[in-house]
N, C-alpha and C. Protein backbone atom coordinates (compact mmCIF):
# COMPACT_ATOMS: atom_id res chain seq x y z
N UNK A 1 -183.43 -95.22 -72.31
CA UNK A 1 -182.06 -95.49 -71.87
C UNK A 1 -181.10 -95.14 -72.99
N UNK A 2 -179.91 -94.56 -72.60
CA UNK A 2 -179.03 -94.75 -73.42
C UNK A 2 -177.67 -95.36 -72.94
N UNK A 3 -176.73 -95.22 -73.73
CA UNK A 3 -175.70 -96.08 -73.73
C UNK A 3 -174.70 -94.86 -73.62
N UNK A 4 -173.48 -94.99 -73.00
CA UNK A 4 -172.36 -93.78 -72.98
C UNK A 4 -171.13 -94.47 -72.08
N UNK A 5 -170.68 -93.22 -72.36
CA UNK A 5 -168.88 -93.55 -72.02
C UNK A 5 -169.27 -92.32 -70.74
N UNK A 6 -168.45 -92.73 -68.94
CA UNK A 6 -168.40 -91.63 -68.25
C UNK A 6 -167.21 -90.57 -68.75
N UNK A 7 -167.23 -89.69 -68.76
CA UNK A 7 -166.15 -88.58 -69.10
C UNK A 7 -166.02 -87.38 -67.94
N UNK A 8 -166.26 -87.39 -67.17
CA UNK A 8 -166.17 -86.65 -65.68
C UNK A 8 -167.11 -86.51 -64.41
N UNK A 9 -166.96 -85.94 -63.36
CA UNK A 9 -167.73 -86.05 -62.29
C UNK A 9 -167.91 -84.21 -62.17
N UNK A 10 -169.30 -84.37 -61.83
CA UNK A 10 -170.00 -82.49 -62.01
C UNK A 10 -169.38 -82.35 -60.35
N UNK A 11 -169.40 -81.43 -59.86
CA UNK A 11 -169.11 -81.10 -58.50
C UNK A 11 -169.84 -79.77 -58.09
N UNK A 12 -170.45 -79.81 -57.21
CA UNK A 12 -171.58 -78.14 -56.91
C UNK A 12 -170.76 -78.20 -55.38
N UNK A 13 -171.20 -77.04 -55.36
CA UNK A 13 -170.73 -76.60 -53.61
C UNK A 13 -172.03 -76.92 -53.02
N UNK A 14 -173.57 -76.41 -53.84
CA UNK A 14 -174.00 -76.72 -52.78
C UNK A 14 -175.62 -77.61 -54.20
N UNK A 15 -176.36 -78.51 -53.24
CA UNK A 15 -177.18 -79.34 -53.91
C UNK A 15 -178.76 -78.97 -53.37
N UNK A 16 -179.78 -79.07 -54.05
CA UNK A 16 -181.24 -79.25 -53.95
C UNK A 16 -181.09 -80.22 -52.30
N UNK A 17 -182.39 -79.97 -52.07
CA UNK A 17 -182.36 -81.43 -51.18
C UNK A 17 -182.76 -82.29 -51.55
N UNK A 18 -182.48 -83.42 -50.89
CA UNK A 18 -182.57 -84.52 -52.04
C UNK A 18 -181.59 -85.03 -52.53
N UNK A 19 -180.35 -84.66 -53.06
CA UNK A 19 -179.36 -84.36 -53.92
C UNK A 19 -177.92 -84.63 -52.72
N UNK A 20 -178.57 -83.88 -52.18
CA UNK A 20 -177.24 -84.48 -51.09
C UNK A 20 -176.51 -85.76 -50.84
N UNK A 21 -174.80 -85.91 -50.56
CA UNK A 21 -174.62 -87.31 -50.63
C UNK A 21 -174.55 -87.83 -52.01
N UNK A 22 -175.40 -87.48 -52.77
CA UNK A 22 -174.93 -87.95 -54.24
C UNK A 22 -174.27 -87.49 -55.11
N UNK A 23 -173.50 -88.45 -55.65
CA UNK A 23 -172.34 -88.33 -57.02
C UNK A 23 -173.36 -88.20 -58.21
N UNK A 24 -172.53 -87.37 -58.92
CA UNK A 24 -172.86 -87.18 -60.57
C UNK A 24 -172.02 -86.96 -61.15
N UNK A 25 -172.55 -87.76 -62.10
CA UNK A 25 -171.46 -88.53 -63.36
C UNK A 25 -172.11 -87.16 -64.61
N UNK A 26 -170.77 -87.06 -65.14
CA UNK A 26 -171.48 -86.82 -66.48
C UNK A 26 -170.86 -87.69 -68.12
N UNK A 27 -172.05 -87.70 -68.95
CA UNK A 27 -171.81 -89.24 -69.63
C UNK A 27 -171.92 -88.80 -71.06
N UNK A 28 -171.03 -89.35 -71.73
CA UNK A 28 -171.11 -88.75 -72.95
C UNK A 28 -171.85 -90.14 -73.74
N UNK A 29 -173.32 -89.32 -74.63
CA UNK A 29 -174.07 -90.22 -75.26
C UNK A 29 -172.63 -91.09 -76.58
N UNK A 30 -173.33 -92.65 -77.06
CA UNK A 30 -172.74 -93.03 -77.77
C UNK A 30 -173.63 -93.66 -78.54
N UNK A 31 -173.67 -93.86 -80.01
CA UNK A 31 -174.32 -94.11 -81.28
C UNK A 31 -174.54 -96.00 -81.05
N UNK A 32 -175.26 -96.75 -81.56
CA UNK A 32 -175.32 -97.80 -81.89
C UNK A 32 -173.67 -98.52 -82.00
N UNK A 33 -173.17 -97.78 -83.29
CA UNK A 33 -171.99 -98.69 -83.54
C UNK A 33 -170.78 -98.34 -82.85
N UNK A 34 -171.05 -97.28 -81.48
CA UNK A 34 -170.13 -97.11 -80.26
C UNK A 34 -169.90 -95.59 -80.95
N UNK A 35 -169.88 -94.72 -82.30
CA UNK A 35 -169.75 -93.48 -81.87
C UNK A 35 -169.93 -92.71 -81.39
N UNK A 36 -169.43 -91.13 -81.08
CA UNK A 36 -170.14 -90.38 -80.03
C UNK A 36 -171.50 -89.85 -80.33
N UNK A 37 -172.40 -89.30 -79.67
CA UNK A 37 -173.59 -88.41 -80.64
C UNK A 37 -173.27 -87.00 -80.31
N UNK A 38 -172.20 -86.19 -79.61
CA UNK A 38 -171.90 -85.15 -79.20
C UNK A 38 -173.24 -84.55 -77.67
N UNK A 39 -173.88 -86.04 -77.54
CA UNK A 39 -175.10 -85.50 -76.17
C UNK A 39 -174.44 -86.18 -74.96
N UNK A 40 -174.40 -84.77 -73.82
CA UNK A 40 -173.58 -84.72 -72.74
C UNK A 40 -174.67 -84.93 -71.82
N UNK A 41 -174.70 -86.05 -70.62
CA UNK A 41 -176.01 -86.08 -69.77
C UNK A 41 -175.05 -86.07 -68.35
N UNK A 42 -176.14 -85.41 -67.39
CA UNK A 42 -175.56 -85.20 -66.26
C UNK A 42 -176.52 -86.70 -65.35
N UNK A 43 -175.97 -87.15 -64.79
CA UNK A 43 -176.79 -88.79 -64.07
C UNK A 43 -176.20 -88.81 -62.89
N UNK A 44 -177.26 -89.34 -61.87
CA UNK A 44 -176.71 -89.79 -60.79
C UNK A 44 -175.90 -90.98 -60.76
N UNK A 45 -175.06 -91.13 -59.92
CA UNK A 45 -174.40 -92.50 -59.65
C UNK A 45 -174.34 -92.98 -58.29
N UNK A 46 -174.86 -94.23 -58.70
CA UNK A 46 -175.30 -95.02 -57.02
C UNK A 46 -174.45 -96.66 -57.42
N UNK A 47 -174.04 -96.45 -58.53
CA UNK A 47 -172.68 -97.52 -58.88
C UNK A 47 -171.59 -97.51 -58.58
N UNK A 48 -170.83 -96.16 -58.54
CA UNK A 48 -169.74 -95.47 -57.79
C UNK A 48 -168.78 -96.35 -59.90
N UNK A 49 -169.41 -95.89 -60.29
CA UNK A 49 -168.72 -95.83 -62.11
C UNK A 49 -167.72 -94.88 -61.94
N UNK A 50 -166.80 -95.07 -62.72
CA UNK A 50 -165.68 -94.27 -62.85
C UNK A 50 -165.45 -93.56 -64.49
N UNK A 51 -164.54 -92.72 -64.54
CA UNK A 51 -164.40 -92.16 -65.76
C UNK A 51 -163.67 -93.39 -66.10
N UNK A 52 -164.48 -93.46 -67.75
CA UNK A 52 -163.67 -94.13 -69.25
C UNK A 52 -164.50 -94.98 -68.79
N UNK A 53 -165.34 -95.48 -68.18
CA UNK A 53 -166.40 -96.92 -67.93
C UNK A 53 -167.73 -96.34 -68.64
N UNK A 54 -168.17 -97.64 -69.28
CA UNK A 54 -169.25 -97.87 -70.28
C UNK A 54 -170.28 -97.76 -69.05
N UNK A 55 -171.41 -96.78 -69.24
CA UNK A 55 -172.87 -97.37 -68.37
C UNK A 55 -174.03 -96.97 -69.66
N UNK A 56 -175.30 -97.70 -69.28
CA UNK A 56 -176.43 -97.20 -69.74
C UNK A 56 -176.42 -96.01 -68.75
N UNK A 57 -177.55 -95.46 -68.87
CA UNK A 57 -178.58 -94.22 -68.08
C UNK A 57 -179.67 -94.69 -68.22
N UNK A 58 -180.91 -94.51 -67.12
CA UNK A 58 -181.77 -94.62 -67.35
C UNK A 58 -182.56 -93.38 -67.18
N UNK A 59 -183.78 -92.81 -67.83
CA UNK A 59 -184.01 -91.72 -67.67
C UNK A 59 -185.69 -91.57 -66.94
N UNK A 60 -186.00 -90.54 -66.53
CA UNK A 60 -187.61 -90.48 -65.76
C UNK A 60 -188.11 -91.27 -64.81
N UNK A 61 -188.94 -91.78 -64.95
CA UNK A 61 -189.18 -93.04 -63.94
C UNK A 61 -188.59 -94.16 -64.08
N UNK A 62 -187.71 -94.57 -64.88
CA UNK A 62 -186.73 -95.39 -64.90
C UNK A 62 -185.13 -95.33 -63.98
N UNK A 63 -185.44 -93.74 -64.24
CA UNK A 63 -184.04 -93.40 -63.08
C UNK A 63 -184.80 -93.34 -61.54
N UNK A 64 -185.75 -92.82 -61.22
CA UNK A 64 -186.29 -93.04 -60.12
C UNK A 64 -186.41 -94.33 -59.74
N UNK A 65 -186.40 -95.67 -60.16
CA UNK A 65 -186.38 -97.01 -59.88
C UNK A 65 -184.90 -97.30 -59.74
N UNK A 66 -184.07 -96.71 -60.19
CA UNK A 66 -182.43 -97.13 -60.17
C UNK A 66 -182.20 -96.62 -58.20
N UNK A 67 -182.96 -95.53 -58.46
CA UNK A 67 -182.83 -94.72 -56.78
C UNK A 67 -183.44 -95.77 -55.72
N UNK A 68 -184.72 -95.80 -56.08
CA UNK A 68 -185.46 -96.39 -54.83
C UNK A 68 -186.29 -97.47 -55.81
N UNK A 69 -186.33 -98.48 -55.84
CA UNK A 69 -188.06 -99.36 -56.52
C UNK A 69 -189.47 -99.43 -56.16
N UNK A 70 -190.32 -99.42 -56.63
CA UNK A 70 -191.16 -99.01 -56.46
C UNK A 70 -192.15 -97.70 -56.74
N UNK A 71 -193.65 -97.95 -56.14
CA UNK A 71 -194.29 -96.79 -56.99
C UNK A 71 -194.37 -95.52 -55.70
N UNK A 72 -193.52 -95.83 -54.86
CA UNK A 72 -193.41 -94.60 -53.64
C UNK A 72 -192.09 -93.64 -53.93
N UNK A 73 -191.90 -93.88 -55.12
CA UNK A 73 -190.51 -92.84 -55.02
C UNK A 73 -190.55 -91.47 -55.86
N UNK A 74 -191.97 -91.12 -56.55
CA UNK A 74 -192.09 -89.97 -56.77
C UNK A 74 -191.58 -88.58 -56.47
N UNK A 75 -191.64 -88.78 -54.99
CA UNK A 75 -190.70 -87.54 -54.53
C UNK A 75 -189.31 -87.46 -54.71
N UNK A 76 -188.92 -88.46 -55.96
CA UNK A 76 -187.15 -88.48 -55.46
C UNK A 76 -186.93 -86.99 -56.61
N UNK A 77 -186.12 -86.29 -56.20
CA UNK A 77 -185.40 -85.53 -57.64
C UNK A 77 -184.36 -86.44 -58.58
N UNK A 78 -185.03 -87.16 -59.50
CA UNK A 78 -184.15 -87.18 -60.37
C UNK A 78 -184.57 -87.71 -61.74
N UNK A 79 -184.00 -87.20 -63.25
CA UNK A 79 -184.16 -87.51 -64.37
C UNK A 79 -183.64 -88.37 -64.88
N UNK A 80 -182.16 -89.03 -64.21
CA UNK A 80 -181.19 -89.57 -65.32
C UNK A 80 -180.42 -89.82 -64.00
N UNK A 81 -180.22 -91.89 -64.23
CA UNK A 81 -179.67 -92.25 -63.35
C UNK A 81 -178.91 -93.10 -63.87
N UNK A 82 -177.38 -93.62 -63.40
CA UNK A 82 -176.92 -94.75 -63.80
C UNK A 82 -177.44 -95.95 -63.46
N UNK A 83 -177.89 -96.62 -64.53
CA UNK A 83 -178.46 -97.62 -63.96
C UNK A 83 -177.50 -99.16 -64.50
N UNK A 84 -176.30 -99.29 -65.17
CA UNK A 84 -175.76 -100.71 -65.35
C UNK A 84 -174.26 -99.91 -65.67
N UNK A 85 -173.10 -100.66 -65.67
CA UNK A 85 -171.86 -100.32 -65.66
C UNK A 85 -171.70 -101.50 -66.78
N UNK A 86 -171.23 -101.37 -67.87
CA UNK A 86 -171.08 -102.43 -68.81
C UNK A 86 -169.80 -103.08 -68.87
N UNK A 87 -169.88 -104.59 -68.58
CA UNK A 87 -168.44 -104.81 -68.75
C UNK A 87 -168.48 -105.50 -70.48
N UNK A 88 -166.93 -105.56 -70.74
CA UNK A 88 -166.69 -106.15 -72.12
C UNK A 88 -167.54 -105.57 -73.17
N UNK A 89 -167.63 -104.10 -73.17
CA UNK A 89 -168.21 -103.53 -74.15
C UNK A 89 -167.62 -103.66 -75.33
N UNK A 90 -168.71 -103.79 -76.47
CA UNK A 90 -167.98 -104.43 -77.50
C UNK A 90 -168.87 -103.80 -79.14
């Protein structure tokens, strides 16, 4: 997991299947003591997070559990999911 600031929404004309229906965030990584690390991740969002809002990401089968829970969700496409919206980041 990491920690980041949202900084825009990706937009495709057209998506994998799978992919359809879903928003993506893209999240700019942030350091321990809140600086940036200059690492840009593209994540799904099933939080409906907005730009300038704090989220973790979760990544691999961790983002596949943000999608669906459980050990049946193998087939999902995805690497990197929002998985918490942080309030009172500090």
């Amino acid at each position: 997991m990491i920690r980041g600031t949202v900084v825009g929404q990706v937009w495709a004309t057209r998506k994998a299947r799978g992919l359809e229906g879903r928003k993506l965030l893209l999240v700019a990584a942030r350091d321990a003591d809140g600086g940036p690390t200059g690492r840009l991740v593209v994540a799904i969002d099933v939080l409906d997070a907005g730009v300038g809002e704090d989220v973790t990401v979760a990544f691999g089968s961790g983002a596949r559990n943000v999608l669906r829970p459980g050990p049946e969700n193998r087939d999902l496409l995805c690497d990197a999911a929002i998985a918490v919206i942080v309030e009172g980041a500090g």
